[in-house]
C-alpha atoms as a PDB file:
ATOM      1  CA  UNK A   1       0.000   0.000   0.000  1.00  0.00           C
ATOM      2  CA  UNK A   2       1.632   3.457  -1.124  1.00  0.00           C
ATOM      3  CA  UNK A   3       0.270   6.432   1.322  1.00  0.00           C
ATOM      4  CA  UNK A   4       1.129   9.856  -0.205  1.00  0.00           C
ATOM      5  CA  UNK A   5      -0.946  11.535   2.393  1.00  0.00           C
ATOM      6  CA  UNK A   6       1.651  12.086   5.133  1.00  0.00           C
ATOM      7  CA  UNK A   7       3.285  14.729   7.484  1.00  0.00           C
ATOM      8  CA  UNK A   8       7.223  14.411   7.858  1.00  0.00           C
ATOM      9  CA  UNK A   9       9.670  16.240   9.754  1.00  0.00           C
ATOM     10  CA  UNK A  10      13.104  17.885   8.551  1.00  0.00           C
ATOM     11  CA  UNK A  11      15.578  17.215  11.821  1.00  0.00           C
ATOM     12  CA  UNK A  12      18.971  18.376  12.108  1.00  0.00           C
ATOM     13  CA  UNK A  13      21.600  15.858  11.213  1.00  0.00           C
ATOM     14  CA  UNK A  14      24.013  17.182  13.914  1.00  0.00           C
ATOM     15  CA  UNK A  15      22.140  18.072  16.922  1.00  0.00           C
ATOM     16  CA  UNK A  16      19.510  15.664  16.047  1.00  0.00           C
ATOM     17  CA  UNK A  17      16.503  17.653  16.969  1.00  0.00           C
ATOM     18  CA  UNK A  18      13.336  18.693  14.802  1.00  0.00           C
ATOM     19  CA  UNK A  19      13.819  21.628  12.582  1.00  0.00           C
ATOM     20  CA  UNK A  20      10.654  21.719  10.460  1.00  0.00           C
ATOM     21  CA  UNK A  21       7.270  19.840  10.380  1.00  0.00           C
ATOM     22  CA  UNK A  22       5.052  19.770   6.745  1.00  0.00           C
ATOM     23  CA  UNK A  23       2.606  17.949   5.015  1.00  0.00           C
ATOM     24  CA  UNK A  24       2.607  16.429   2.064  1.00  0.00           C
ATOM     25  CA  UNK A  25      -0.136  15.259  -0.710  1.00  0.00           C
ATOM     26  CA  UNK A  26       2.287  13.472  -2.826  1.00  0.00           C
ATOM     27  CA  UNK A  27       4.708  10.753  -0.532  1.00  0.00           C
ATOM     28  CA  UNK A  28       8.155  11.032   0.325  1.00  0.00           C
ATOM     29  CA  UNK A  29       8.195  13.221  -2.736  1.00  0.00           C
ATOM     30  CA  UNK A  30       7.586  17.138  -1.148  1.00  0.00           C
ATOM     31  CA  UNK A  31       9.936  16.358   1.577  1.00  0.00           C
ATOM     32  CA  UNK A  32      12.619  15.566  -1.077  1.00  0.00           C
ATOM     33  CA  UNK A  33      12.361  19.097  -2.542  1.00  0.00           C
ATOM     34  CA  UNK A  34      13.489  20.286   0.700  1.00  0.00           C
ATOM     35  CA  UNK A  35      16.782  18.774   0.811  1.00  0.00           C
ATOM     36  CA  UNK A  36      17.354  19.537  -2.993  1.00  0.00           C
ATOM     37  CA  UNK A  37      16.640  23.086  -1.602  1.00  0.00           C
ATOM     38  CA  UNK A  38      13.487  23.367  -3.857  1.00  0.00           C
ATOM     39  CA  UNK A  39      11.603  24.397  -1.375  1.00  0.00           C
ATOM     40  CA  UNK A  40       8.767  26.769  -1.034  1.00  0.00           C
ATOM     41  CA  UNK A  41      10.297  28.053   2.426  1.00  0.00           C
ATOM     42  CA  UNK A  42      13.295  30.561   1.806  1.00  0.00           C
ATOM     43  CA  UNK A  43      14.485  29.552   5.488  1.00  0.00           C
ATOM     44  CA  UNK A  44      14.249  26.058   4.931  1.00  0.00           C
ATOM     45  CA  UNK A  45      16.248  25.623   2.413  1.00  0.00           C
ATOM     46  CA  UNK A  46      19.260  28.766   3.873  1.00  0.00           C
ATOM     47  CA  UNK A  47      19.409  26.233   6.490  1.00  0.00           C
ATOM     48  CA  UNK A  48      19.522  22.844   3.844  1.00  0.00           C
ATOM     49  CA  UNK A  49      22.055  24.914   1.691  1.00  0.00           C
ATOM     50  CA  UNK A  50      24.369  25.693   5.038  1.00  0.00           C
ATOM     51  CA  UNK A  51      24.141  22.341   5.748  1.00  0.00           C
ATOM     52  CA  UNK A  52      25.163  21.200   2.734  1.00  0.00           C
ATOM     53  CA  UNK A  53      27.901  23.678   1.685  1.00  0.00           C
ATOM     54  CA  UNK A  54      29.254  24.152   5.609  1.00  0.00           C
ATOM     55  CA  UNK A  55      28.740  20.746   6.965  1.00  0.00           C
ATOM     56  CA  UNK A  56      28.666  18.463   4.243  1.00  0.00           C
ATOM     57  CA  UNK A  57      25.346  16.863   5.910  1.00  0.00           C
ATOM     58  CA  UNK A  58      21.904  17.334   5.090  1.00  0.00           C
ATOM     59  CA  UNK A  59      18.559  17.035   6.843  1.00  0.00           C
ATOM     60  CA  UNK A  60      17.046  13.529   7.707  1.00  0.00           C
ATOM     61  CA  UNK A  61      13.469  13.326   6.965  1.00  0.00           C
ATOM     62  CA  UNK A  62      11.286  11.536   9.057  1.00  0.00           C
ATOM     63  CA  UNK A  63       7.782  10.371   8.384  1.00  0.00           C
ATOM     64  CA  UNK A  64       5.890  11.153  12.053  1.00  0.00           C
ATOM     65  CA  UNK A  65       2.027  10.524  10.328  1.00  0.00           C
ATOM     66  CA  UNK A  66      -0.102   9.565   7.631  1.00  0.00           C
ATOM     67  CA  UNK A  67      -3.817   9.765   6.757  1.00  0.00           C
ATOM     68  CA  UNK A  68      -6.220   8.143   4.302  1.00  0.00           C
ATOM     69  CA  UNK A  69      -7.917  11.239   4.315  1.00  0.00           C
ATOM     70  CA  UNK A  70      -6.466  14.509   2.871  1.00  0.00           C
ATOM     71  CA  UNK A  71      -9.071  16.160   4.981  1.00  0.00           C
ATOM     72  CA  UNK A  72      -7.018  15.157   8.029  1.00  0.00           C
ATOM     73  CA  UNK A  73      -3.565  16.884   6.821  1.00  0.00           C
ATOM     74  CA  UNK A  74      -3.591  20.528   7.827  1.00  0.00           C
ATOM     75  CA  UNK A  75      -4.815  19.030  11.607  1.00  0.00           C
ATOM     76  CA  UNK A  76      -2.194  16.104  11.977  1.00  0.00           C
ATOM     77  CA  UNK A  77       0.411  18.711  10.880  1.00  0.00           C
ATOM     78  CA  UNK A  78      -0.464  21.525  13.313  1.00  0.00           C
ATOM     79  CA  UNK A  79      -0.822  19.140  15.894  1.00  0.00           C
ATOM     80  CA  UNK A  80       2.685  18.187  15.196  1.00  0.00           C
ATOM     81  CA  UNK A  81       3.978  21.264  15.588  1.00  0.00           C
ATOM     82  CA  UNK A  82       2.781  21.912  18.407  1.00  0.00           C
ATOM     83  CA  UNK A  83       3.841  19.233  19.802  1.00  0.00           C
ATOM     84  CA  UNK A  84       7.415  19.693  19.488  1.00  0.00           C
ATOM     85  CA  UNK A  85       6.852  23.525  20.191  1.00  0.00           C
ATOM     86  CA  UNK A  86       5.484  22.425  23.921  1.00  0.00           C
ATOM     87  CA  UNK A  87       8.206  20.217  24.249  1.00  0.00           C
ATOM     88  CA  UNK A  88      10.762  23.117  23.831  1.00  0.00           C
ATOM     89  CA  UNK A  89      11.887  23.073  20.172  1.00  0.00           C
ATOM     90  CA  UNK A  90      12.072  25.666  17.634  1.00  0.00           C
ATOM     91  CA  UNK A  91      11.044  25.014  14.189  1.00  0.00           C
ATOM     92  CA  UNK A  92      11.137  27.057  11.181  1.00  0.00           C
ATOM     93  CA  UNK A  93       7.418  26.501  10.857  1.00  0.00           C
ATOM     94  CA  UNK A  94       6.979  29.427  14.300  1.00  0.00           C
ATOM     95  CA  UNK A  95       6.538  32.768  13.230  1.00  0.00           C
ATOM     96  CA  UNK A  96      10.018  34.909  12.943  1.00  0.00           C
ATOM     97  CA  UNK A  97      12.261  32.117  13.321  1.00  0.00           C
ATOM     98  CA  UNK A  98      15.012  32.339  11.096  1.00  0.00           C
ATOM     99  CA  UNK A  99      17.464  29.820   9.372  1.00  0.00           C
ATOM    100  CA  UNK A 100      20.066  31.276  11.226  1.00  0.00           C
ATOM    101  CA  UNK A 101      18.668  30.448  14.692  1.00  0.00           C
ATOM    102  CA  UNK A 102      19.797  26.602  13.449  1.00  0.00           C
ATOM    103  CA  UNK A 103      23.178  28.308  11.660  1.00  0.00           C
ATOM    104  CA  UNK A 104      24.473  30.413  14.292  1.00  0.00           C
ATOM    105  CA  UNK A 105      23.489  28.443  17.100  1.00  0.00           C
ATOM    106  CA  UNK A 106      26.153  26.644  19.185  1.00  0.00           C
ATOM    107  CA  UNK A 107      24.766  23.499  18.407  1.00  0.00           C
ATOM    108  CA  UNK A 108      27.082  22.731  15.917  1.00  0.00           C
ATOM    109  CA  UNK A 109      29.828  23.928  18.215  1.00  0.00           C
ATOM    110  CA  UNK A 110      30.543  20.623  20.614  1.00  0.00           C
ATOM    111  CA  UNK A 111      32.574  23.106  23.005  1.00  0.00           C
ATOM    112  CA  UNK A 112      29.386  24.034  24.925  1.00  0.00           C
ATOM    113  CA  UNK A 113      30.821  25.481  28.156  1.00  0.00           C
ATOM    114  CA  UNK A 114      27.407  25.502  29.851  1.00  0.00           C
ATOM    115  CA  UNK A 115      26.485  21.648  27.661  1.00  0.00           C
ATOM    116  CA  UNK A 116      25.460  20.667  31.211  1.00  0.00           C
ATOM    117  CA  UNK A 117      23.520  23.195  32.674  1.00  0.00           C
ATOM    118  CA  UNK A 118      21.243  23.515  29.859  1.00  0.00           C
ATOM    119  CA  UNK A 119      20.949  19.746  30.488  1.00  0.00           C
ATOM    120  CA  UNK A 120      20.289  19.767  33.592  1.00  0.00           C
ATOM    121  CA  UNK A 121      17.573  22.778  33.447  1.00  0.00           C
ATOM    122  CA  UNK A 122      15.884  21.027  30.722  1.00  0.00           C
ATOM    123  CA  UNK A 123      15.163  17.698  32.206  1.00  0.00           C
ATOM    124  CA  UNK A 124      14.431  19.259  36.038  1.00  0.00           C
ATOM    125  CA  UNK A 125      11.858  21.390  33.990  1.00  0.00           C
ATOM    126  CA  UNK A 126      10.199  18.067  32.278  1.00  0.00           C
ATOM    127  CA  UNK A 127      10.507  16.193  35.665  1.00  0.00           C
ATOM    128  CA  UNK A 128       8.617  18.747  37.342  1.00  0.00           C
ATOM    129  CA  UNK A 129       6.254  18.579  34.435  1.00  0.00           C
ATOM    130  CA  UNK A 130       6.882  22.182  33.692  1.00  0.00           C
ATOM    131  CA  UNK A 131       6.570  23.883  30.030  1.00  0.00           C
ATOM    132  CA  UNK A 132       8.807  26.537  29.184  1.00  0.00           C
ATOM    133  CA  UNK A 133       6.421  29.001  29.074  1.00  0.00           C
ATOM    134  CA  UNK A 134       5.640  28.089  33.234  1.00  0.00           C
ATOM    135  CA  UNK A 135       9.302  28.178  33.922  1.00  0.00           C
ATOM    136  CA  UNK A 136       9.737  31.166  32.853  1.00  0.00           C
ATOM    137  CA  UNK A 137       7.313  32.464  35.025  1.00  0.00           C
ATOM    138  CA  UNK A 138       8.195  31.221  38.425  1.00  0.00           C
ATOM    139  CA  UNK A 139      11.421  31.951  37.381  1.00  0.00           C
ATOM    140  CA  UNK A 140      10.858  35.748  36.514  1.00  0.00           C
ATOM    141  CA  UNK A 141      12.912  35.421  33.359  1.00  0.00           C
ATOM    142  CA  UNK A 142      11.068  35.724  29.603  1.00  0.00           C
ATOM    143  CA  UNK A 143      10.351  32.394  27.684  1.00  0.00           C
ATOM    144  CA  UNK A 144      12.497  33.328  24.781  1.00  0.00           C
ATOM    145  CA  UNK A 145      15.502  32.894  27.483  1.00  0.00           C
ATOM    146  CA  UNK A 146      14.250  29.231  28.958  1.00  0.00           C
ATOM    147  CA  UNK A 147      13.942  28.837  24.894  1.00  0.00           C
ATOM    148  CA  UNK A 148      17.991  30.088  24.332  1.00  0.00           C
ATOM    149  CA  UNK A 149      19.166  28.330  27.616  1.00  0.00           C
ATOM    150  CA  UNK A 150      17.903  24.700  26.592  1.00  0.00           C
ATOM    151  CA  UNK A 151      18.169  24.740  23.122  1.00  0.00           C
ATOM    152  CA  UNK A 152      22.019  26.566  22.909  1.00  0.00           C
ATOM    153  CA  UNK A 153      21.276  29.521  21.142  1.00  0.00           C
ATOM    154  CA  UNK A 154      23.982  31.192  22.926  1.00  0.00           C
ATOM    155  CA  UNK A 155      27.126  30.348  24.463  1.00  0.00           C
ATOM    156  CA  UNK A 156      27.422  33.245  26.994  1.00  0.00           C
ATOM    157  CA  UNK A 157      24.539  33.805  29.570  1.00  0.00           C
ATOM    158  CA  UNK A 158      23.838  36.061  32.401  1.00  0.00           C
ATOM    159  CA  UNK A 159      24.781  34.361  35.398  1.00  0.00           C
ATOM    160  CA  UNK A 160      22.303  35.715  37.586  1.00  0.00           C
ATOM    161  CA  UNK A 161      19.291  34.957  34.791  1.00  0.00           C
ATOM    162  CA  UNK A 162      20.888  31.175  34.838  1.00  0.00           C
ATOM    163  CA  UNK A 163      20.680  31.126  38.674  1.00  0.00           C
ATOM    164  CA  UNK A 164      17.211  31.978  38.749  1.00  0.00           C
ATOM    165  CA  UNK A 165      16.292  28.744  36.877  1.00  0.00           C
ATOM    166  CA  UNK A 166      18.703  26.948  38.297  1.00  0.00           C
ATOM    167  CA  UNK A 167      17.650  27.945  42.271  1.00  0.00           C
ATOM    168  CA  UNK A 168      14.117  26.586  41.386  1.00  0.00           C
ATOM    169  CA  UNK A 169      15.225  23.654  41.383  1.00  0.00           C
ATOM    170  CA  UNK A 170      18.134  23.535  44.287  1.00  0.00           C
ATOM    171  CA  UNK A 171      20.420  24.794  42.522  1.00  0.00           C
ATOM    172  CA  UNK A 172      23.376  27.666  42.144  1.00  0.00           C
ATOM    173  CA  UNK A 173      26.223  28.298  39.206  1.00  0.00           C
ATOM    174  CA  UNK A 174      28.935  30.383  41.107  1.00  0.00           C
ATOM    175  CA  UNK A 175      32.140  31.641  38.780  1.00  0.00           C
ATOM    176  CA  UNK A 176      35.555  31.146  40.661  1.00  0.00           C
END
C-alpha cells in the first residue's frame, strides 16, 4: 500500500533535533524538494544549503504521520507542531524564526561550556512537568531565554538569569 498523504519532519543531522514539520499530498516526494533546496520556504532551504555547503550533511526526513484522508492533513500537521513547540523546540514553521537560529546556534559547536547546565535545566523542567512558558514564570525570566538556555542559542549567559532557573530547582552556578 503506497500512502502519499503524510506529514514528515526535517531534523537536524548534527544536533539531532526537529527543525521543520510539513505535510505532504504526494509521498516522500515534497519532503525531497526540501533537501534539494526546492523548497517553497526561503528559510528552509538557507538552512539545507548551510548544511550542505558548511557541513557536508543534510537534513534527515522523518515520516511522524499519515492519513487516508487529505481532509485530516492541515490538523495532523499543526498538531505536530505543536507538539514539538510544547516540548521546547524551535522550528522554522513558528513565526520569525530564522534559518540562522539553526546556523548560528552553538549546536554545531561541541565546546558548549554551559552543555550541562542547559541539560540539567531542561530535564528538572520536564521532571517537574513544567513547560517553558511556566518556567519562565516562576522563574521571573522571559520564555524566549528558557527557549535560548535549553536549546544553545547562545554560548554566553547572564549568570544571575541562569541562577534563577537553576535555584528553582536547588540549585546555584557560582564563577571562581
Amino acid at each position: 500500500m503506497v500512502v502519499n498523504n503524510i506529514i514528515y519532519a526535517l531534523f537536524c543531522p548534527i544536533s539531532k533535533v526537529p527543525v521543520y514539520i510539513g505535510l505532504s499530498k504526494n509521498g516522500i516526494s515534497r519532503p525531497w524538494e526540501h533537501i534539494v533546496e526546492k523548497s517553497h520556504s526561503t528559510e528552509v532551504n538557507l538552512w539545507v544549503k548551510y548544511l550542505n555547503e558548511n557541513l557536508n550533511e543534510r537534513p534527515t526526513i522523518v515520516v511522524l504521520d499519515y492519513s487516508d484522508s487529505e481532509d485530516l492533513l492541515k490538523d495532523k500537521e499543526k498538531f505536530w507542531i505543536q507538539k514539538y513547540i510544547s516540548e521546547g523546540y524551535t522550528l522554522l514553521n513558528m513565526t520569525h524564526v530564522k534559518s540562522g537560529y539553526f546556523i548560528y546556534t552553538n549546536r554545531y559547536n561541541e565546546e558548549d561550556p554551559l552543555k550541562f547546565v542547559r541539560m540539567y535545566i531542561k530535564e528538572k523542567r520536564k521532571f517537574h512537568k513544567l513547560t517553558q512558558e511556566e518556567l519562565s514564570k516562576k522563574a521571573g525570566v522571559g520564555i524566549r531565554f528558557v527557549r535560548e538556555v535549553e536549546q544553545g542559542v547562545k554560548t554566553t549567559l547572564r549568570l544571575d538569569k541562569i541562577n534563577q532557573l537553576l535555584k528553582l530547582f536547588g540549585g546555584e552556578l557560582t564563577v571562581n
